[in-house]
C-alpha atoms as a PDB file:
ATOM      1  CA  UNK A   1      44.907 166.955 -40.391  1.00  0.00           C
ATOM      2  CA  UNK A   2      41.845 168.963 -38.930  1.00  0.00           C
ATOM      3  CA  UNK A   3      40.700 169.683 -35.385  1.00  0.00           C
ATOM      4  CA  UNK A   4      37.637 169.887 -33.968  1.00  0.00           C
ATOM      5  CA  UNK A   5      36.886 172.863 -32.939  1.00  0.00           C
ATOM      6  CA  UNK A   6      36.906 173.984 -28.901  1.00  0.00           C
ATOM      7  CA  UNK A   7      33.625 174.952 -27.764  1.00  0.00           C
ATOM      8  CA  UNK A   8      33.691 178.290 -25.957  1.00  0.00           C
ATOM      9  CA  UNK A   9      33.234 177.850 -21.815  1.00  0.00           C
ATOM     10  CA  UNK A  10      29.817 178.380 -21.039  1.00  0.00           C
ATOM     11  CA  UNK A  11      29.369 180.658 -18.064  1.00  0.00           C
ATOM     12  CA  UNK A  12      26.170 181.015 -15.703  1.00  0.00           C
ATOM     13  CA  UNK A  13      25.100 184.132 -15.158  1.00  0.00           C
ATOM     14  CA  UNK A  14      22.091 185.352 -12.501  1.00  0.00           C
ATOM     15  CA  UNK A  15      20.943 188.862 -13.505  1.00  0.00           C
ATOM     16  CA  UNK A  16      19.169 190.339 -10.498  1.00  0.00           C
ATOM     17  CA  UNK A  17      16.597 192.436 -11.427  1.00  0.00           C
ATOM     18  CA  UNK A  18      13.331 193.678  -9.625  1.00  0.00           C
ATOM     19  CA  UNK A  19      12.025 195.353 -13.006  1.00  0.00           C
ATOM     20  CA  UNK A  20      10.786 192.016 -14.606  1.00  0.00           C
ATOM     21  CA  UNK A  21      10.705 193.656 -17.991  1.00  0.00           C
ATOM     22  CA  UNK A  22      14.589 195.066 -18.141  1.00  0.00           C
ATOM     23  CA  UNK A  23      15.342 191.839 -16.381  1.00  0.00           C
ATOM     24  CA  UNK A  24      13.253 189.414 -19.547  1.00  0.00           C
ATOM     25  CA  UNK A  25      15.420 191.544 -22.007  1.00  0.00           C
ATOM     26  CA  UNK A  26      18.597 191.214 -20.987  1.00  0.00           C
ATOM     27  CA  UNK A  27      18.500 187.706 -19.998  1.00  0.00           C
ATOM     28  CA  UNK A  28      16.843 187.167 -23.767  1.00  0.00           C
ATOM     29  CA  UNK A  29      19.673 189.455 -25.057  1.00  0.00           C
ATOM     30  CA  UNK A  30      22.709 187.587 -23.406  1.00  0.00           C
ATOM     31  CA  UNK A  31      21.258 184.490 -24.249  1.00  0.00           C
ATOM     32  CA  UNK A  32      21.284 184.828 -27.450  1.00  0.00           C
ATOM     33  CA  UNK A  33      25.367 184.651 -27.463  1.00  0.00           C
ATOM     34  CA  UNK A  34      25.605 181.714 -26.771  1.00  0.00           C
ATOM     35  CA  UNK A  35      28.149 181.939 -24.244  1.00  0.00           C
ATOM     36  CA  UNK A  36      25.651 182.178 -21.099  1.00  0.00           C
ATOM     37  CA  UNK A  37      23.376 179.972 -19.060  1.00  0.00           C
ATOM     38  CA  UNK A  38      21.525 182.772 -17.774  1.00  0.00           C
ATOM     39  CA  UNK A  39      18.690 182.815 -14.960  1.00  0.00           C
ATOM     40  CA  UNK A  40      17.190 185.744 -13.336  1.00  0.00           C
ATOM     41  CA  UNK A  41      15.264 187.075  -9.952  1.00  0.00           C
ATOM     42  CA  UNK A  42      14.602 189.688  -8.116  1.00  0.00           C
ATOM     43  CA  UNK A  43      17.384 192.091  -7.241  1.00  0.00           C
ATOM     44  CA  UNK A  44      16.318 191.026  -3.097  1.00  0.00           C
ATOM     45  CA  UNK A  45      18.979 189.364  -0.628  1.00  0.00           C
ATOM     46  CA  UNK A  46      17.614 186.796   1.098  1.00  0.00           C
ATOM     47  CA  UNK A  47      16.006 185.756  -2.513  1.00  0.00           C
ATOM     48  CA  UNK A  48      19.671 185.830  -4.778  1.00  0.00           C
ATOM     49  CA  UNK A  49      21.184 183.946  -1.785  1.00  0.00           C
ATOM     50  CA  UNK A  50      18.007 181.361  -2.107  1.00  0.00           C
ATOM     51  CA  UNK A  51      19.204 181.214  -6.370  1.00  0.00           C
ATOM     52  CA  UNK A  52      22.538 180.979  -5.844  1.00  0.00           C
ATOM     53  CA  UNK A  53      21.918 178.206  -3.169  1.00  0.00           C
ATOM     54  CA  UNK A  54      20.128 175.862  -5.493  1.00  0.00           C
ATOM     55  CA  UNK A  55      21.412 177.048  -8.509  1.00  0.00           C
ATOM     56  CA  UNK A  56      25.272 177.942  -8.389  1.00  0.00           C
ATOM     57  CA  UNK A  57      26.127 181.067 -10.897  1.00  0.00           C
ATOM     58  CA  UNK A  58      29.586 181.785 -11.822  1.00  0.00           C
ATOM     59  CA  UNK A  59      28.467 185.702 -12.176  1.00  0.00           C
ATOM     60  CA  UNK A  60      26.280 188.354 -10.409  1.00  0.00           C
ATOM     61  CA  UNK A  61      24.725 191.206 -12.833  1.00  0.00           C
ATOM     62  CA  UNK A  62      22.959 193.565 -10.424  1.00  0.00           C
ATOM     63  CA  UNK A  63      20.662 196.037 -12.197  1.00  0.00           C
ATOM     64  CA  UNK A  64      20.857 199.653 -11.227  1.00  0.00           C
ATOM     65  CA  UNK A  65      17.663 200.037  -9.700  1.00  0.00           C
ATOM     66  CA  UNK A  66      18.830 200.131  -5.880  1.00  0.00           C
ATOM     67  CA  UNK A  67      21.542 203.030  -6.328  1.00  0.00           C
ATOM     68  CA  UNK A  68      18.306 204.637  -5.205  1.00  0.00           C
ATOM     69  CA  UNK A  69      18.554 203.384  -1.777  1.00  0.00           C
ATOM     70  CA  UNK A  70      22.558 202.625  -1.082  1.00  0.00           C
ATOM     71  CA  UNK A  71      22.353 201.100   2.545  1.00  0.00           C
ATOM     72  CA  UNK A  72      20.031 198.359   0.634  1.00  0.00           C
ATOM     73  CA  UNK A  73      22.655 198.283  -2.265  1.00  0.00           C
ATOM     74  CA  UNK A  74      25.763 197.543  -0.414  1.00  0.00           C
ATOM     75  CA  UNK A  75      24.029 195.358   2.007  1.00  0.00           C
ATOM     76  CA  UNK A  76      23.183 193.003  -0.989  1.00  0.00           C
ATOM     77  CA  UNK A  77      26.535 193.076  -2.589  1.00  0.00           C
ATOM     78  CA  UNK A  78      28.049 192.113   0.903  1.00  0.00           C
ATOM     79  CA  UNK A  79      25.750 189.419   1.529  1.00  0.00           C
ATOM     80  CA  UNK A  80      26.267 187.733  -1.873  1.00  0.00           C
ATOM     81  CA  UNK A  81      30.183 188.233  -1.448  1.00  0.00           C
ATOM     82  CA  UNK A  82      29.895 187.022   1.951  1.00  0.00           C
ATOM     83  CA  UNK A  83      27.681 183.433   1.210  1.00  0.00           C
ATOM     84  CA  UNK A  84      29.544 182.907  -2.263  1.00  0.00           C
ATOM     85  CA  UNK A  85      32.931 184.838  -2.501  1.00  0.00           C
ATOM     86  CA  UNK A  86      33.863 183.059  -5.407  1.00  0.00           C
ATOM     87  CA  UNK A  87      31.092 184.397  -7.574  1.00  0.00           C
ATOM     88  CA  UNK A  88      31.841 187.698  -9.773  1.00  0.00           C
ATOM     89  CA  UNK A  89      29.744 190.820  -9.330  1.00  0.00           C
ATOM     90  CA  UNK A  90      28.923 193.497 -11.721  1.00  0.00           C
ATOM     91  CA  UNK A  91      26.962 196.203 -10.722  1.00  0.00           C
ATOM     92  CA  UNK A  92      24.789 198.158 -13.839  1.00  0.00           C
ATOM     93  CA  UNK A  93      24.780 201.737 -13.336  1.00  0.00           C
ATOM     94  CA  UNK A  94      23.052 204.542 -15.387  1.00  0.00           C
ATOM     95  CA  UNK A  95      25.389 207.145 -13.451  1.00  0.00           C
ATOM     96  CA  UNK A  96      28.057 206.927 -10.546  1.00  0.00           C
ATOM     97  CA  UNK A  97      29.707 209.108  -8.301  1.00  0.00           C
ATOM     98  CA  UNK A  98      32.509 208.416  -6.054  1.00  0.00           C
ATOM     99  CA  UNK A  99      31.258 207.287  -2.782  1.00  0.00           C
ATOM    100  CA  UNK A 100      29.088 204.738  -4.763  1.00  0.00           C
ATOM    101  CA  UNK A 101      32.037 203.514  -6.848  1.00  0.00           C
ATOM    102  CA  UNK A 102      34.286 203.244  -3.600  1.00  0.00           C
ATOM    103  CA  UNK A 103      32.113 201.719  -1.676  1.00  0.00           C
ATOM    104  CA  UNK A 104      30.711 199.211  -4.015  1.00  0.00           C
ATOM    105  CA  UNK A 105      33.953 197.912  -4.873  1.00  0.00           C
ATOM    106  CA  UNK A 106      34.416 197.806  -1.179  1.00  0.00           C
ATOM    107  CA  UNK A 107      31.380 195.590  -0.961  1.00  0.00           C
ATOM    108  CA  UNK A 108      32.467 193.056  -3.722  1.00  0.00           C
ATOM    109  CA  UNK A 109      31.748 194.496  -6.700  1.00  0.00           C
ATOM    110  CA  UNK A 110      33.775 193.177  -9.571  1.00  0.00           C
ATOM    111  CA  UNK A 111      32.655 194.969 -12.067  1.00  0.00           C
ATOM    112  CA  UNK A 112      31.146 198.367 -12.513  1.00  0.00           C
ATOM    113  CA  UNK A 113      29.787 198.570 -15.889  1.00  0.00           C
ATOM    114  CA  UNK A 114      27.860 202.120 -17.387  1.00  0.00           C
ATOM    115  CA  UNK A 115      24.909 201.055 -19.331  1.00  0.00           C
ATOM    116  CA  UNK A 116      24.223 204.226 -20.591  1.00  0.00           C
ATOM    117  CA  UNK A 117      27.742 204.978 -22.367  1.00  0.00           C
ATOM    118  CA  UNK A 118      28.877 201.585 -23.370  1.00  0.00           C
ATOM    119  CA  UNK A 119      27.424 199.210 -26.032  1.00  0.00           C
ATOM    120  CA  UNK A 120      25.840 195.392 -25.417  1.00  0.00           C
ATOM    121  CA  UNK A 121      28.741 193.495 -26.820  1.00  0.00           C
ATOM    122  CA  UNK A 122      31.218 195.084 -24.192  1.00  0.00           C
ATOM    123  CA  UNK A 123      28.862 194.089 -21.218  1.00  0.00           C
ATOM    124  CA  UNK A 124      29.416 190.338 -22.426  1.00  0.00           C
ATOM    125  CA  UNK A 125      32.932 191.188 -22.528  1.00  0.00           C
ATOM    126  CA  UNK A 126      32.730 192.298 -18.655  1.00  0.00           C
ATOM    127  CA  UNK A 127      30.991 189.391 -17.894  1.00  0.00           C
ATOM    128  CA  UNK A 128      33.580 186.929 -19.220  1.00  0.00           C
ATOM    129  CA  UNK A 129      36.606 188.954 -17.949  1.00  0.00           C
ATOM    130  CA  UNK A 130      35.098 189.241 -14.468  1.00  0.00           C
ATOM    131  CA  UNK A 131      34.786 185.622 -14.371  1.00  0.00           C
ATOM    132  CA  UNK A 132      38.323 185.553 -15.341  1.00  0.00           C
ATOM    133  CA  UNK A 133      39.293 186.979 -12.201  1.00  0.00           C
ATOM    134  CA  UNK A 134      39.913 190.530 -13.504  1.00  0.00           C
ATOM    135  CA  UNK A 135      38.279 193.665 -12.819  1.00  0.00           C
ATOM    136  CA  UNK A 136      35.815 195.703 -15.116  1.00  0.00           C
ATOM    137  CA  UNK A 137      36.547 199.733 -14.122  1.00  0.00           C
ATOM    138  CA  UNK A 138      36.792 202.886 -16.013  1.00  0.00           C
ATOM    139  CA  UNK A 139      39.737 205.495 -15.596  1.00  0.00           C
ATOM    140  CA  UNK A 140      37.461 207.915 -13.763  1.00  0.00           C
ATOM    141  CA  UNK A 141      36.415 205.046 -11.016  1.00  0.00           C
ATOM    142  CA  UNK A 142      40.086 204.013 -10.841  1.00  0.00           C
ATOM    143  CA  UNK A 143      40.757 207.729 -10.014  1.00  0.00           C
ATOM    144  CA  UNK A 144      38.587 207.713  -7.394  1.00  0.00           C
ATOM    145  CA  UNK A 145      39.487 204.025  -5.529  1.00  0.00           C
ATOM    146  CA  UNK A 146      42.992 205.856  -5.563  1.00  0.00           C
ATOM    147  CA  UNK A 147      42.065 209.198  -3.931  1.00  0.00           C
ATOM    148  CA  UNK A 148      39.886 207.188  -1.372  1.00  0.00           C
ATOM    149  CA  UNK A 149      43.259 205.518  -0.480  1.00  0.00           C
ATOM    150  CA  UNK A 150      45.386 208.523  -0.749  1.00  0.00           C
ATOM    151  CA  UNK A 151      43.227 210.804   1.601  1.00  0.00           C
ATOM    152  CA  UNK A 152      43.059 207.627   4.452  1.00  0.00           C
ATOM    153  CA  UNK A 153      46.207 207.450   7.194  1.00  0.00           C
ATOM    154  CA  UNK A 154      49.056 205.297   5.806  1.00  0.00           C
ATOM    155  CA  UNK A 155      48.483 201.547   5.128  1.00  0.00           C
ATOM    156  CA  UNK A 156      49.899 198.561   7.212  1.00  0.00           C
ATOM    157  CA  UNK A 157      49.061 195.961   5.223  1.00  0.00           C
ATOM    158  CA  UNK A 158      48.332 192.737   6.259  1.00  0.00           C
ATOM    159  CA  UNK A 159      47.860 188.852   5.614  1.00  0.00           C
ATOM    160  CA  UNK A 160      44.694 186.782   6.242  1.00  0.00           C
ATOM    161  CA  UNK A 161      45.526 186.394   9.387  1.00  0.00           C
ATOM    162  CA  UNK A 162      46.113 190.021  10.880  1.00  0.00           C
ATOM    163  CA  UNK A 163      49.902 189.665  10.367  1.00  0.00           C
ATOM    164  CA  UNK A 164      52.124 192.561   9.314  1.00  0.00           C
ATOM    165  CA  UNK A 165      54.457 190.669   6.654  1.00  0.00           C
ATOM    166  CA  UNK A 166      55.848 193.357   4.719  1.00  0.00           C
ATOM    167  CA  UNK A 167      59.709 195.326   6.053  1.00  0.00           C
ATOM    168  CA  UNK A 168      58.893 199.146   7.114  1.00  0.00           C
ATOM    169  CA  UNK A 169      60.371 199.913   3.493  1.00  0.00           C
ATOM    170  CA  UNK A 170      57.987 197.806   1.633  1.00  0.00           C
ATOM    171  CA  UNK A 171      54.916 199.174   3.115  1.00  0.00           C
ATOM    172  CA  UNK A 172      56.652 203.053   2.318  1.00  0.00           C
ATOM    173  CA  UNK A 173      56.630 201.521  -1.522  1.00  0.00           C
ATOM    174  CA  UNK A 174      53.309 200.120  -0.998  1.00  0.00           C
ATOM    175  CA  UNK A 175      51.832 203.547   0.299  1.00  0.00           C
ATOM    176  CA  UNK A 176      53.786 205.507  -2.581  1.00  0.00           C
ATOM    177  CA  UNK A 177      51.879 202.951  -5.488  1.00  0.00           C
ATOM    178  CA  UNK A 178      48.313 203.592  -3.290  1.00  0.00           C
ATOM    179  CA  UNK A 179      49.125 207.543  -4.724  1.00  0.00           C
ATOM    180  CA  UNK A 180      49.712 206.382  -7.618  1.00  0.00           C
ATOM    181  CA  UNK A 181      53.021 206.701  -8.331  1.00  0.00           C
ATOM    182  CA  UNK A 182      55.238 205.039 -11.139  1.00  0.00           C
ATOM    183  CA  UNK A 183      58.759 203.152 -10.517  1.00  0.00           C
ATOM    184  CA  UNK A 184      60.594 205.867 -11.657  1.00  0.00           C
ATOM    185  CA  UNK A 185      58.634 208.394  -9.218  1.00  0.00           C
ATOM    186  CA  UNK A 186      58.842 205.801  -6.515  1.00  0.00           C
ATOM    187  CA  UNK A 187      62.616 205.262  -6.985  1.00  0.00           C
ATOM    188  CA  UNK A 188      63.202 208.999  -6.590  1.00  0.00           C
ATOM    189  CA  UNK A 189      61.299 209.393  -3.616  1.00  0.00           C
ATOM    190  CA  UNK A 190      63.213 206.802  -1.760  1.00  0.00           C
ATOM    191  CA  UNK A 191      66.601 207.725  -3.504  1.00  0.00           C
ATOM    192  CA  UNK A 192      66.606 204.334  -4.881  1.00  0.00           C
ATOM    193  CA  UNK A 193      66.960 202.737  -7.921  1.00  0.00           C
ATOM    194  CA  UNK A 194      64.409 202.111 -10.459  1.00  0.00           C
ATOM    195  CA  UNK A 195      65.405 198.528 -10.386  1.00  0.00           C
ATOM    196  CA  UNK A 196      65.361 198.334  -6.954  1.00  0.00           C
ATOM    197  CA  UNK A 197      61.872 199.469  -6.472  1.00  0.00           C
ATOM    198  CA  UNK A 198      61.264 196.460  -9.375  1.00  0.00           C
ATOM    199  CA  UNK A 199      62.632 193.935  -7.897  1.00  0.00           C
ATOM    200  CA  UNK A 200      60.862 195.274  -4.021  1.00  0.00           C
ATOM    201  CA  UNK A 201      57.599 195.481  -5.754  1.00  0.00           C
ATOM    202  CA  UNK A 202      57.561 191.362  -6.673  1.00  0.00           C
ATOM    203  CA  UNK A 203      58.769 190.422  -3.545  1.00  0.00           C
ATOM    204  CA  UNK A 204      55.696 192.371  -2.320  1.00  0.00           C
ATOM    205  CA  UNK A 205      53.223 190.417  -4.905  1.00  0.00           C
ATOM    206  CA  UNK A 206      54.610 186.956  -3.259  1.00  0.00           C
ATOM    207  CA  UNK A 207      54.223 187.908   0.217  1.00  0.00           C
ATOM    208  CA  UNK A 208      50.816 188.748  -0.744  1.00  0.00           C
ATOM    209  CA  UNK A 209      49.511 186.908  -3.612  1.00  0.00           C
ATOM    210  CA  UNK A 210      49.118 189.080  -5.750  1.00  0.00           C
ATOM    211  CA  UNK A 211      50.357 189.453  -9.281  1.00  0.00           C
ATOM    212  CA  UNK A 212      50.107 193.308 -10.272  1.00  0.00           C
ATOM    213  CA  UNK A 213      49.926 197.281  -9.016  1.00  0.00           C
ATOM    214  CA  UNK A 214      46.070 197.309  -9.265  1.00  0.00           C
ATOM    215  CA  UNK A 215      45.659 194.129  -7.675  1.00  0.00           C
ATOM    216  CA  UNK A 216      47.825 195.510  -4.760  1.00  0.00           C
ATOM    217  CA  UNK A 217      45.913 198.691  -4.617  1.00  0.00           C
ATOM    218  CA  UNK A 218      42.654 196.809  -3.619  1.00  0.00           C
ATOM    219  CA  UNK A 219      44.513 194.459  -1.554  1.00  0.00           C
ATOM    220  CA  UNK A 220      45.809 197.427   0.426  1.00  0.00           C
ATOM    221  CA  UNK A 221      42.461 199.124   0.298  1.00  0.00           C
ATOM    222  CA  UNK A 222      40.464 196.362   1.917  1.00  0.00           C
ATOM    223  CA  UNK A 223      43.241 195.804   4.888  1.00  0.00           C
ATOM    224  CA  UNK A 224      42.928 199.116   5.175  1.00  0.00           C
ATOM    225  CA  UNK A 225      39.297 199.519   5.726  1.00  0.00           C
ATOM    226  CA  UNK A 226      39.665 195.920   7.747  1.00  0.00           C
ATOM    227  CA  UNK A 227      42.137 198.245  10.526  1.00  0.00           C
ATOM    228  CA  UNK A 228      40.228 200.767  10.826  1.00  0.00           C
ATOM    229  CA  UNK A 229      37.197 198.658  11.914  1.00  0.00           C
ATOM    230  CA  UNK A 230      39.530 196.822  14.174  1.00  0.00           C
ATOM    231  CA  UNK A 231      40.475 200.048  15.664  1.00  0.00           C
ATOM    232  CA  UNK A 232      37.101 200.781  16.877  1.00  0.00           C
ATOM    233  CA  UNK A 233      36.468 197.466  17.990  1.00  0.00           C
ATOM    234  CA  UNK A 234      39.696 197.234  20.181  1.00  0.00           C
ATOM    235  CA  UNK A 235      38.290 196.464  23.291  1.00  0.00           C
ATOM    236  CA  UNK A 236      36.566 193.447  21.812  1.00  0.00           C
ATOM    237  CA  UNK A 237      38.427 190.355  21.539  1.00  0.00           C
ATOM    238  CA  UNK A 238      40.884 190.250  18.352  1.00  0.00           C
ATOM    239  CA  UNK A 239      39.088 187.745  15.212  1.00  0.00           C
ATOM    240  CA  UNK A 240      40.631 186.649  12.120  1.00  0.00           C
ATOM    241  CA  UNK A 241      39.808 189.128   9.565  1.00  0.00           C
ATOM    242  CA  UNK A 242      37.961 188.383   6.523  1.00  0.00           C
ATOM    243  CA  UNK A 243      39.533 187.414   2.783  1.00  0.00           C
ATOM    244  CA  UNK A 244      40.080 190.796   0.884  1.00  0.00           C
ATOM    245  CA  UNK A 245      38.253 191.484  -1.843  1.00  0.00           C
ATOM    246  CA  UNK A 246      40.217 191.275  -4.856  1.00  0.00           C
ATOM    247  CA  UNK A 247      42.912 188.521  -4.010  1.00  0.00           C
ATOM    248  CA  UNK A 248      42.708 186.859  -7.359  1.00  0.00           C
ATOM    249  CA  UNK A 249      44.643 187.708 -10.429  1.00  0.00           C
ATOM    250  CA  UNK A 250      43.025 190.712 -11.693  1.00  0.00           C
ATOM    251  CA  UNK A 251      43.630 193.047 -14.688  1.00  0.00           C
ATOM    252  CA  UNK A 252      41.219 196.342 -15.228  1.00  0.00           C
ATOM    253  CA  UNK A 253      39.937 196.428 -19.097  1.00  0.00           C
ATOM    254  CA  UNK A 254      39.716 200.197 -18.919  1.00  0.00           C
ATOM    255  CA  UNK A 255      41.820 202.177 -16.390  1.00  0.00           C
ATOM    256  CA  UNK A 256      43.908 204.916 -15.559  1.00  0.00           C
ATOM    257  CA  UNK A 257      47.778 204.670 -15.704  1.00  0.00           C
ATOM    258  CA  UNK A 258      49.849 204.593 -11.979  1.00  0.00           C
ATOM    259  CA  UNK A 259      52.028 207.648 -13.249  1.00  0.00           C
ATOM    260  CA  UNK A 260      51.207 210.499 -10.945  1.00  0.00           C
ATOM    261  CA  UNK A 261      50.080 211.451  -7.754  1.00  0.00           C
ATOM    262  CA  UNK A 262      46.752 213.544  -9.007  1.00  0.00           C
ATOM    263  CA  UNK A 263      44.954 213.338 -12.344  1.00  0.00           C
ATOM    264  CA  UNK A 264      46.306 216.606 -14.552  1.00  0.00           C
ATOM    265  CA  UNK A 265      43.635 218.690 -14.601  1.00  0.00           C
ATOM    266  CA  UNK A 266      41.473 219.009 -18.411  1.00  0.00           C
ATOM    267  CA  UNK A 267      42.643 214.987 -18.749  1.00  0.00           C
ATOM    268  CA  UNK A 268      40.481 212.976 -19.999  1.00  0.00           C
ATOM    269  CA  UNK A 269      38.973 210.638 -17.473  1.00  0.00           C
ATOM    270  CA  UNK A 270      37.187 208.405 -19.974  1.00  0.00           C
ATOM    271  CA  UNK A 271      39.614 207.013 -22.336  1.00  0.00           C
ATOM    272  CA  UNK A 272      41.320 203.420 -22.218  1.00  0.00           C
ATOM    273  CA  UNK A 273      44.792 202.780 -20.764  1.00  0.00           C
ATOM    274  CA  UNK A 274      46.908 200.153 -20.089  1.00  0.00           C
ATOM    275  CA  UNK A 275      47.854 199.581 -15.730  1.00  0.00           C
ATOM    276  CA  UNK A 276      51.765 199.389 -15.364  1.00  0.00           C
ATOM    277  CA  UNK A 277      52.562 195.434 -15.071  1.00  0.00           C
ATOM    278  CA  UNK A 278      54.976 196.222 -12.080  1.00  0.00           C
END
């Protein structure tokens, strides 16, 4: 007996784009896969939110041409997260450095993809993981989304409504896996078991929906960055913070391993790795 076979999900993607001739190419180039409904316009706020409004996408790609002028960057990226959190992100770069990496991510990028050193066929890869719910990173931008946590005071992380859920222990374990340490380093630091830590980290992941280390890391990041706006704001009256980026099941496709607290120095920032499960 033969089956029919199961037509691949199609998946709508806007490619925002003020160059109209990069933008005509890669929506001709994408497609041509098959995969992808794919519209474009201009890489302009008030206009994506206008698309978006009429025209529902289930991802973002934002061309590179605003890393130019960042303010105008990030204030897009938070705009579309804001009006449509449920839409996927990816940001096109030619080159990065670490504040733009942080802070895009902080925005609501999902996925921060290198034009320059990686080929077509992965970019429609990002695409469909990011619409997954995962997260599309390289080692070296992992690297630096840990520093920026590991540099910051210590993190009292939160639910979605502003309440501290986790035991004084937990958050020590949560602060240890924001420096990126493994089970085994974590275990030692507490003078607990490796199993221990285990079994603390997944009653961590329930109390805050998530479902791995990187996912946690972001979670942690964004209450983070939530407190310390809070903390200047203390006079005001308290509101209900805002979803964190990142709650979703994610999974990087290219990222460095939580083993150590710094990078060894001569490693190789660009190469593939697996994230620890737990």
């Amino acid at each position: 007996m033969s089956f029919p076979a199961l037509n691949p999900e199609v998946i709508s993607v806007l490619v925002a784009d003020s160059n109209q001739t990069q933008s005509q190419l890669l929506c001709g180039a994408l497609r041509r896969q098959g995969t992808f409904k794919v519209s474009g316009c201009r890489a302009d706020l008030s206009e994506c939110l206008s698309v978006l409004e009429s025209d529902p996408a289930d991802v973002v790609v934002l061309a590179d041409g605003l890393t130019d002028d960042r303010d105008r960057l990030y204030e897009l990226l938070r705009g579309v997260h804001s009006g449509f959190p449920n839409i996927a992100i990816i940001l096109l770069l030619d080159s990065y450095d670490r504040e733009l990496v942080v802070n895009s991510l902080r925005a609501g990028a999902r996925g921060l993809f290198c034009l320059a050193s990686m080929p077509f066929k992965s970019l429609c890869r990002c695409i469909t993981s990011v619409h997954q719910g995962q997260y599309w990173t390289n080692a070296e931008q992992m690297r630096y989304l840990i520093e920026a946590l590991s540099i910051g005071p210590a993190v009292r992380v939160v639910n979605s409504r502003g309440q501290v859920v986790l035991t004084p222990r937990e958050e020590q374990t949560v602060n240890l896996v924001t420096e990126g340490l493994n089970n085994r380093d974590i275990a030692r630091e507490l003078n607990l078991k490796e199993n221990t830590v285990k079994k603390s980290l997944l009653r961590i992941y329930d109390k805050l929906g998530v479902s791995n280390r990187v996912e946690l890391v972001l979670y942690a990041l964004s209450h983070w960055q939530a407190r310390a706006s809070d903390s200047l704001e203390k006079e005001q009256p308290l509101q209900e913070p805002s979803a964190p980026v990142g709650t979703a099941p994610i999974q990087f496709e290219s990222a460095s391993r939580f083993s150590t607290r710094r990078p060894a120095k001569g490693s190789s920032s660009a190469s593939s790795s697996s994230v620890d499960a737990l």
